[in-house]
Protein backbone atom coordinates (compact mmCIF):
# COMPACT_ATOMS: atom_id res chain seq x y z
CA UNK A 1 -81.05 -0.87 121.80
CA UNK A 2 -84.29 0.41 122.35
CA UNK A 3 -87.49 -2.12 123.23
CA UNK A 4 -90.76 -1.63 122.11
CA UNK A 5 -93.99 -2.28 125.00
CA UNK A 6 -95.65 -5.60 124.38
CA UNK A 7 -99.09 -5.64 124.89
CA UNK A 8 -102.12 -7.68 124.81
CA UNK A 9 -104.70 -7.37 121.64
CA UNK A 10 -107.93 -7.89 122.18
CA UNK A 11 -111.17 -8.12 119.76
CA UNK A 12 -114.04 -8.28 121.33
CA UNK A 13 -117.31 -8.78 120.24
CA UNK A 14 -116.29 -6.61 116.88
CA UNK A 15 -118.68 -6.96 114.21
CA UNK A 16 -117.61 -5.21 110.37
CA UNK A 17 -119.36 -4.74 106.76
CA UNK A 18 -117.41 -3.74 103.84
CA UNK A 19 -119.74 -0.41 103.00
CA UNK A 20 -121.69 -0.98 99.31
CA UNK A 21 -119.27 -0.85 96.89
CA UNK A 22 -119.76 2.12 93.94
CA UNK A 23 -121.58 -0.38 91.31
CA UNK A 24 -124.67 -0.28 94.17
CA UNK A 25 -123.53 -4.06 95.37
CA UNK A 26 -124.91 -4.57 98.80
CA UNK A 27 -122.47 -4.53 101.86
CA UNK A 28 -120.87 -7.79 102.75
CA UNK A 29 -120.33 -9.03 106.44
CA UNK A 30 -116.73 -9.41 107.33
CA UNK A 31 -117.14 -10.47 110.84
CA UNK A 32 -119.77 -10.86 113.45
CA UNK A 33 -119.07 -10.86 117.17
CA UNK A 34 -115.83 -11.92 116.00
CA UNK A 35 -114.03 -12.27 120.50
CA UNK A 36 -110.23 -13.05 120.09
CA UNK A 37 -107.29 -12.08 122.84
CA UNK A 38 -103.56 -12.01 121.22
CA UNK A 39 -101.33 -12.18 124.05
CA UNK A 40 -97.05 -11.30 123.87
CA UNK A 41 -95.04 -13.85 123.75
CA UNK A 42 -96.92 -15.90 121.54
CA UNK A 43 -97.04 -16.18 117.51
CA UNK A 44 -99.52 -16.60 115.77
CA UNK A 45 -101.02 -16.49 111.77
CA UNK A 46 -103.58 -16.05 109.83
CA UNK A 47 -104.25 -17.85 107.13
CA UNK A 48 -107.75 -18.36 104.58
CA UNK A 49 -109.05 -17.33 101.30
CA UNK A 50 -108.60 -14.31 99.33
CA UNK A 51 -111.36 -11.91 100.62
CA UNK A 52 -111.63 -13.46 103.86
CA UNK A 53 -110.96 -10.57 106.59
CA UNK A 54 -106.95 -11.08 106.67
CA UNK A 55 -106.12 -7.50 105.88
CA UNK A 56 -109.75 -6.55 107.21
CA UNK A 57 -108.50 -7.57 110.83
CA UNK A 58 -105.45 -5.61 110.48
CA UNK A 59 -106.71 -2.78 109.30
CA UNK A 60 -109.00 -2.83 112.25
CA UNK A 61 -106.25 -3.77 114.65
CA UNK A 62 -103.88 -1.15 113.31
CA UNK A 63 -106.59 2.06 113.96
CA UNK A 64 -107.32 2.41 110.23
CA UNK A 65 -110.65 1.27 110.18
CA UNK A 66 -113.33 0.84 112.93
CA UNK A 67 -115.63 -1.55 113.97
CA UNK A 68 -119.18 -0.98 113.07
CA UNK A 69 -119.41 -2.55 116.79
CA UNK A 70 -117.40 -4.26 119.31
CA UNK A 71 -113.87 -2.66 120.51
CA UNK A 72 -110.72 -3.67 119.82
CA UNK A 73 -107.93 -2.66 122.19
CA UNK A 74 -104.46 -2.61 122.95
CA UNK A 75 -102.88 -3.03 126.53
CA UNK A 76 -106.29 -1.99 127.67
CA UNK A 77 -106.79 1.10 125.56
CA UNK A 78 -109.44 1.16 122.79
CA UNK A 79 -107.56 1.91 119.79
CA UNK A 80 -110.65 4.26 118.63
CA UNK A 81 -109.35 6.86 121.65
């Protein structure tokens, strides 16, 4: 059985607007300075309201999206290299 590396997640300082959507509505702030550290071994979950950055902060943890500032990393490495 193969085992996958565990690493540490880290958000730090990330700030992220949804761009303006195509009727011309103005961006929206997701989050702002937003500083978290996931660490293995633990679990943990997020819960809130629809539209509240849930699928936002994967996206952003998973490399498909970026910050608009801040880094988010993985075992050290920024996921934007």
């Amino acid at each position: 059985m193969r085992r996958c590396a565990v690493n540490e997640v880290r958000f730090d300082a990330v700030h992220y607007c949804y761009p303006p959507d195509r009727t011309g509505a103005a961006s929206r702030k997701v989050f702002s300075g937003l500083t978290i550290r996931l660490e293995p071994g633990n679990m943990y979950a997020m819960t809130g309201p629809n539209g509240g950055g849930k699928s936002t902060f994967t996206r952003l943890m998973a490399g498909i999206i970026h910050p608009d500032e801040g880094a988010v990393s993985i075992g050290g490495r920024d996921i934007k290299a």
